[in-house]
N, C-alpha and C. Protein backbone atom coordinates (compact mmCIF):
# COMPACT_ATOMS: atom_id res chain seq x y z
N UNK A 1 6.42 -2.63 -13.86
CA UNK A 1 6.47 -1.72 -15.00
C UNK A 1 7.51 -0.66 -14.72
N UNK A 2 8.39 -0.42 -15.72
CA UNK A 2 9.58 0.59 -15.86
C UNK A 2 9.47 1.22 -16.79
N UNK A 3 9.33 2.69 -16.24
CA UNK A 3 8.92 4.00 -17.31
C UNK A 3 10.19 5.01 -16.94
N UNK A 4 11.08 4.82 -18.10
CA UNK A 4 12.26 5.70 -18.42
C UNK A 4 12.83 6.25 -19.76
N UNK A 5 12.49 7.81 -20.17
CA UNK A 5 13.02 8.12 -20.87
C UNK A 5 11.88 8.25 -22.14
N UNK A 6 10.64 7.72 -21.59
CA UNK A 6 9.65 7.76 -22.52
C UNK A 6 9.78 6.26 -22.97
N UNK A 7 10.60 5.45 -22.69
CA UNK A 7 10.32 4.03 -22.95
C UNK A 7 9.56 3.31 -21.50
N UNK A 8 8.31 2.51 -22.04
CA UNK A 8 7.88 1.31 -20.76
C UNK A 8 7.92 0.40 -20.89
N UNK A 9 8.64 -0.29 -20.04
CA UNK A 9 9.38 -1.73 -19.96
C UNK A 9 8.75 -2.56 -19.23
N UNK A 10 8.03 -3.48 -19.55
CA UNK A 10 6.77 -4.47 -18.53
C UNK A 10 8.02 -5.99 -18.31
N UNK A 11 8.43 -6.38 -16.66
CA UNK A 11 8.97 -7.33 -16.70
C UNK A 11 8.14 -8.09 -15.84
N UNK A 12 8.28 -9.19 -16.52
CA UNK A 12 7.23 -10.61 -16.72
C UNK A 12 7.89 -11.70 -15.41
N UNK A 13 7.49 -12.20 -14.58
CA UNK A 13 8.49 -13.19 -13.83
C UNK A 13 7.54 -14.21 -13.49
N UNK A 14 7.13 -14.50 -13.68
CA UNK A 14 5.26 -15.05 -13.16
C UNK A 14 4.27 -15.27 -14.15
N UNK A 15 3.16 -16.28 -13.93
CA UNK A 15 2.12 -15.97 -14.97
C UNK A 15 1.28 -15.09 -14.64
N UNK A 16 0.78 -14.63 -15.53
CA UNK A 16 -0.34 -13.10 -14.93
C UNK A 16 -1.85 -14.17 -14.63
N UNK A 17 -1.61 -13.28 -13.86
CA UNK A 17 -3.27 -13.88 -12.95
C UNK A 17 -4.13 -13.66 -13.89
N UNK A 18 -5.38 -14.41 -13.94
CA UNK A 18 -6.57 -14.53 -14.84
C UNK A 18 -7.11 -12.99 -15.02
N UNK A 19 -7.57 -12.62 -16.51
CA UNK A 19 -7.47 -11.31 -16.65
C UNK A 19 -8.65 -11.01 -17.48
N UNK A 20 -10.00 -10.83 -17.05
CA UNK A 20 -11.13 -10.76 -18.31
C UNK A 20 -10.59 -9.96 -19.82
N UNK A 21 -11.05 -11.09 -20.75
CA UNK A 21 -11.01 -11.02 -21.98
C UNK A 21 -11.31 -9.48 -22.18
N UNK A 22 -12.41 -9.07 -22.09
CA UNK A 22 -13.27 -7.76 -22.24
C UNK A 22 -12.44 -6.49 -21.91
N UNK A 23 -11.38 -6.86 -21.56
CA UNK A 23 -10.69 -5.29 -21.35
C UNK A 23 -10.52 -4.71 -21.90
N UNK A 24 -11.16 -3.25 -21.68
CA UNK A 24 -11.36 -2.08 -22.60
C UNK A 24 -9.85 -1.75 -23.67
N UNK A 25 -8.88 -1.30 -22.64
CA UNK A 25 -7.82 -1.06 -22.72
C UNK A 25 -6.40 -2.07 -22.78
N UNK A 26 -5.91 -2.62 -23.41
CA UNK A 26 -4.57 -2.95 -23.12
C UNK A 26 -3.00 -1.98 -22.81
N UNK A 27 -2.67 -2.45 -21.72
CA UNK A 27 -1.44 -1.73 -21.44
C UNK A 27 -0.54 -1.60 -22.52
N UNK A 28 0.36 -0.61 -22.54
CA UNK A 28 0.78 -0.23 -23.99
C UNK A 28 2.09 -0.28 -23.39
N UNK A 29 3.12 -0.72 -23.84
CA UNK A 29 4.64 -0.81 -23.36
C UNK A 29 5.30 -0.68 -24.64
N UNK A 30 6.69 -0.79 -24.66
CA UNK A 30 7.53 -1.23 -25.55
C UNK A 30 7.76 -2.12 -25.54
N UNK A 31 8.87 -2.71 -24.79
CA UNK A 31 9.13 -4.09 -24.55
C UNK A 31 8.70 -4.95 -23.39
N UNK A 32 8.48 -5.95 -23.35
CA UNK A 32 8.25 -7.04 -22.32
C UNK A 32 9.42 -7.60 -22.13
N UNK A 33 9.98 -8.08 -20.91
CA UNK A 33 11.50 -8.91 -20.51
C UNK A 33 10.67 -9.78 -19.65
N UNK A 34 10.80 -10.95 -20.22
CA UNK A 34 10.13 -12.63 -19.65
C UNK A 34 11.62 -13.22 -18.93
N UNK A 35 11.17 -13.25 -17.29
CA UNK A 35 12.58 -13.02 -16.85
C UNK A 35 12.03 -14.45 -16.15
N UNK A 36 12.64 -16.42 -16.07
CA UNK A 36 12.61 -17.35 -15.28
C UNK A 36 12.16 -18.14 -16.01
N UNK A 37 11.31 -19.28 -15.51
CA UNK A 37 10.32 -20.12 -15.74
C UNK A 37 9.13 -20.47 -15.47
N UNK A 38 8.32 -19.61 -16.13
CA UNK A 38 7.17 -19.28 -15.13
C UNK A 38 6.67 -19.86 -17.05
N UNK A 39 5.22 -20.27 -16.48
CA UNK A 39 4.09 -20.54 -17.67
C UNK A 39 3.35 -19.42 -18.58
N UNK A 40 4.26 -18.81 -18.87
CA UNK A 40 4.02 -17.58 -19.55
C UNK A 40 3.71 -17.82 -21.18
N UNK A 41 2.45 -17.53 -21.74
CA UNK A 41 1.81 -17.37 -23.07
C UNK A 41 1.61 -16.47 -23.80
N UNK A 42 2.97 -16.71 -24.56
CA UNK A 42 2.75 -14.73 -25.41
C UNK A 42 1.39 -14.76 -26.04
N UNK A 43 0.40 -15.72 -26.85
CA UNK A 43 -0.50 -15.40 -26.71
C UNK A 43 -1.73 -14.81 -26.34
N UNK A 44 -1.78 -14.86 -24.44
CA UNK A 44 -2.09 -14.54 -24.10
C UNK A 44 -2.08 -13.07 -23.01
N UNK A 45 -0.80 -13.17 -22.97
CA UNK A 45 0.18 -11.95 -22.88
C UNK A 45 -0.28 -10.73 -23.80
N UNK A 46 -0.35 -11.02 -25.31
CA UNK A 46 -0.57 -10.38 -26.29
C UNK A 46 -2.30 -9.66 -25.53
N UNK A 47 -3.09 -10.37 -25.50
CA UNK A 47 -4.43 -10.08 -25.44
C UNK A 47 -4.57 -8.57 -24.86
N UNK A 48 -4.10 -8.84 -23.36
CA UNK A 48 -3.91 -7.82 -22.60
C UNK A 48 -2.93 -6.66 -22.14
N UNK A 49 -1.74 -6.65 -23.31
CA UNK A 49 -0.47 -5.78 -23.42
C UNK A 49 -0.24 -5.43 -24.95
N UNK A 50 -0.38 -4.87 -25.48
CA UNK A 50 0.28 -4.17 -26.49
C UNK A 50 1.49 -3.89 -26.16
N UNK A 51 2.74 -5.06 -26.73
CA UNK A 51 3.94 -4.61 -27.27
C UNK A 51 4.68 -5.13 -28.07
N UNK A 52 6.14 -4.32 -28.70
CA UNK A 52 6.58 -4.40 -30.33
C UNK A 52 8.27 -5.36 -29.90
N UNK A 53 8.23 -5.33 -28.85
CA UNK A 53 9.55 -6.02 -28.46
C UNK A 53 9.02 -7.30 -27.21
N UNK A 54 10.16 -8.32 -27.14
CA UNK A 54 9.92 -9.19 -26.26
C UNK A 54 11.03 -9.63 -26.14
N UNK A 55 11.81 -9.92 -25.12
CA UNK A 55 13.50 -9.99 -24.52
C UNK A 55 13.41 -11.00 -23.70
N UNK A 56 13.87 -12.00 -24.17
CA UNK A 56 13.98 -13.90 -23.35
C UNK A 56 15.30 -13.42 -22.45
N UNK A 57 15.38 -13.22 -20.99
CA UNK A 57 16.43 -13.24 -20.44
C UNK A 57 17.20 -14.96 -20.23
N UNK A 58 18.34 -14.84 -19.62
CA UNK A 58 19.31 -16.48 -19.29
C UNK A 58 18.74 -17.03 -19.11
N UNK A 59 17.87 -17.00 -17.78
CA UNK A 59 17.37 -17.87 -17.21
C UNK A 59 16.02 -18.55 -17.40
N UNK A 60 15.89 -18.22 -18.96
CA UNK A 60 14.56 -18.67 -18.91
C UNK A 60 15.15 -20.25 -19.93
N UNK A 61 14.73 -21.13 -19.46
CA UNK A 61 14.85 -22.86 -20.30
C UNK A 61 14.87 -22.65 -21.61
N UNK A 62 15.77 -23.41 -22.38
CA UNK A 62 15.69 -22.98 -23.80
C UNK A 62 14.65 -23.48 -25.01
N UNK A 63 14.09 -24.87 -23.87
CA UNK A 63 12.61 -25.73 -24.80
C UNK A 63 11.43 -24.23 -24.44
N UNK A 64 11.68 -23.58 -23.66
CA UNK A 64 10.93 -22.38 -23.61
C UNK A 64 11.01 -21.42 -24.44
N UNK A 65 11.80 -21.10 -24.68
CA UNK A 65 12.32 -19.97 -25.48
C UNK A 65 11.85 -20.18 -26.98
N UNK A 66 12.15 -21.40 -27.17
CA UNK A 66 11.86 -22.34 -28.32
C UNK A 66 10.41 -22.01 -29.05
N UNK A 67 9.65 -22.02 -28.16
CA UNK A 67 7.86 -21.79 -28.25
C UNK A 67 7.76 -20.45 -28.02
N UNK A 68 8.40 -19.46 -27.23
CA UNK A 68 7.89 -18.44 -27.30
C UNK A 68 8.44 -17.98 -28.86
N UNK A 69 9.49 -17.60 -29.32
CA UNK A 69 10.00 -17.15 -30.70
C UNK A 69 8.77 -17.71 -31.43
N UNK A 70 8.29 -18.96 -31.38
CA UNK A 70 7.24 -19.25 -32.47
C UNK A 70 5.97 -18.27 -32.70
N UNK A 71 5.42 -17.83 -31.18
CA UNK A 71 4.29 -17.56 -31.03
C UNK A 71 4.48 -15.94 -31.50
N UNK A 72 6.12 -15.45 -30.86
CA UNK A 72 6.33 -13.86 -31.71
C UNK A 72 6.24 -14.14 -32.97
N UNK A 73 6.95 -14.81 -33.74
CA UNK A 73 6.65 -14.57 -35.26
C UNK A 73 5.32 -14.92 -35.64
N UNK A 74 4.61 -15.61 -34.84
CA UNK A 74 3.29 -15.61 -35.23
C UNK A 74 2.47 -14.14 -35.05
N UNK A 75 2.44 -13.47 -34.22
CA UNK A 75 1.97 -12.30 -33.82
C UNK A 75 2.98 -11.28 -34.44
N UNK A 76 3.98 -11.30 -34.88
CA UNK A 76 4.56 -10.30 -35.69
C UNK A 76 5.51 -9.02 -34.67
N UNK A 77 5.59 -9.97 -33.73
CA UNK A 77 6.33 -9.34 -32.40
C UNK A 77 8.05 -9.89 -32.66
N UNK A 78 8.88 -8.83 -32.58
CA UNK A 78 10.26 -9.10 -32.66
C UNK A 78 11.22 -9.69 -31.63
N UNK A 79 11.63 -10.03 -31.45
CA UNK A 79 12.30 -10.83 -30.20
C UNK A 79 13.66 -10.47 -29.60
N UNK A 80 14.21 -10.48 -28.80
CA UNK A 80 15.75 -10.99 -28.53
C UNK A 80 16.09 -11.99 -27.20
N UNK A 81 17.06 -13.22 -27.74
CA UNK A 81 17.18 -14.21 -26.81
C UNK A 81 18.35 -13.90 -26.20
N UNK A 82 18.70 -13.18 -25.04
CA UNK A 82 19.82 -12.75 -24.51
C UNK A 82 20.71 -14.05 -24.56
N UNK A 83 20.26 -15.02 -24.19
CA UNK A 83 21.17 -16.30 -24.01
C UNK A 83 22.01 -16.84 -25.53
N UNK A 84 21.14 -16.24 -26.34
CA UNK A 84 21.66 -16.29 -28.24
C UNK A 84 22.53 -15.20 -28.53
N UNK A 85 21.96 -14.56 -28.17
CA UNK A 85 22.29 -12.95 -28.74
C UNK A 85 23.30 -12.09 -27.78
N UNK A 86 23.30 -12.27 -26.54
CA UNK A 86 23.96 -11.35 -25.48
C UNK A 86 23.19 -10.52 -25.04
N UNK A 87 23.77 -9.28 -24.97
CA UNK A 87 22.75 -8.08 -23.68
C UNK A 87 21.89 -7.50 -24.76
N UNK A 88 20.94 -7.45 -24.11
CA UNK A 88 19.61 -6.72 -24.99
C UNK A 88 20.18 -5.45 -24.79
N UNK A 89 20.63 -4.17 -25.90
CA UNK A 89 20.70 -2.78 -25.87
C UNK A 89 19.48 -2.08 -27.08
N UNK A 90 18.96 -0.57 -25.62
CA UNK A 90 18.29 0.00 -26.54
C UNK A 90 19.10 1.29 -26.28
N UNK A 91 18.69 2.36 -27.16
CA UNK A 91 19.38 3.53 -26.88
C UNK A 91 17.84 4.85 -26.39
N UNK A 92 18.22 5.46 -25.68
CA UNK A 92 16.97 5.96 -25.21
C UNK A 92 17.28 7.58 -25.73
């Protein structure tokens, strides 16, 4: 987790270890950066993180990328595919 400027930036490289449903609280970020190839489920991602951005870096496979964009527009989460798009910029 990267907290700068009043923005928090949760980067993803891994699947998150099993995480009871029941959690009071979800972590609250801005964006998530899903950085490789790891078995990562914005679905489930979603459960336990509250956030409004999600940033596919290079290196993540593009049949990947493919399914995650689905599951953001399903959840109403905005995206950027650096490998489509170029460098993710925010202004702080």
């Amino acid at each position: 987790l990267i907290s700068y400027s009043g923005k928090r930036i949760l980067v993803v490289e891994q699947a998150l270890p099993s995480i009871p449903i029941s959690m009071q609280k979800k972590l609250d970020v801005d964006v998530v950066v899903l950085n490789g190839n790891s078995k990562i489920y914005i679905n489930k991602l979603a459960r336990v993180v509250d956030f409004s951005q999600a940033v596919f870096s290079t290196n993540v496979p593009r049949w990947r990328t493919k399914y995650w964009k689905k599951d953001c527009e399903t959840l109403g989460v905005s995206y950027w595919d650096v490998a489509e798009k170029g460098a993710y910029l925010s202004y702080l």
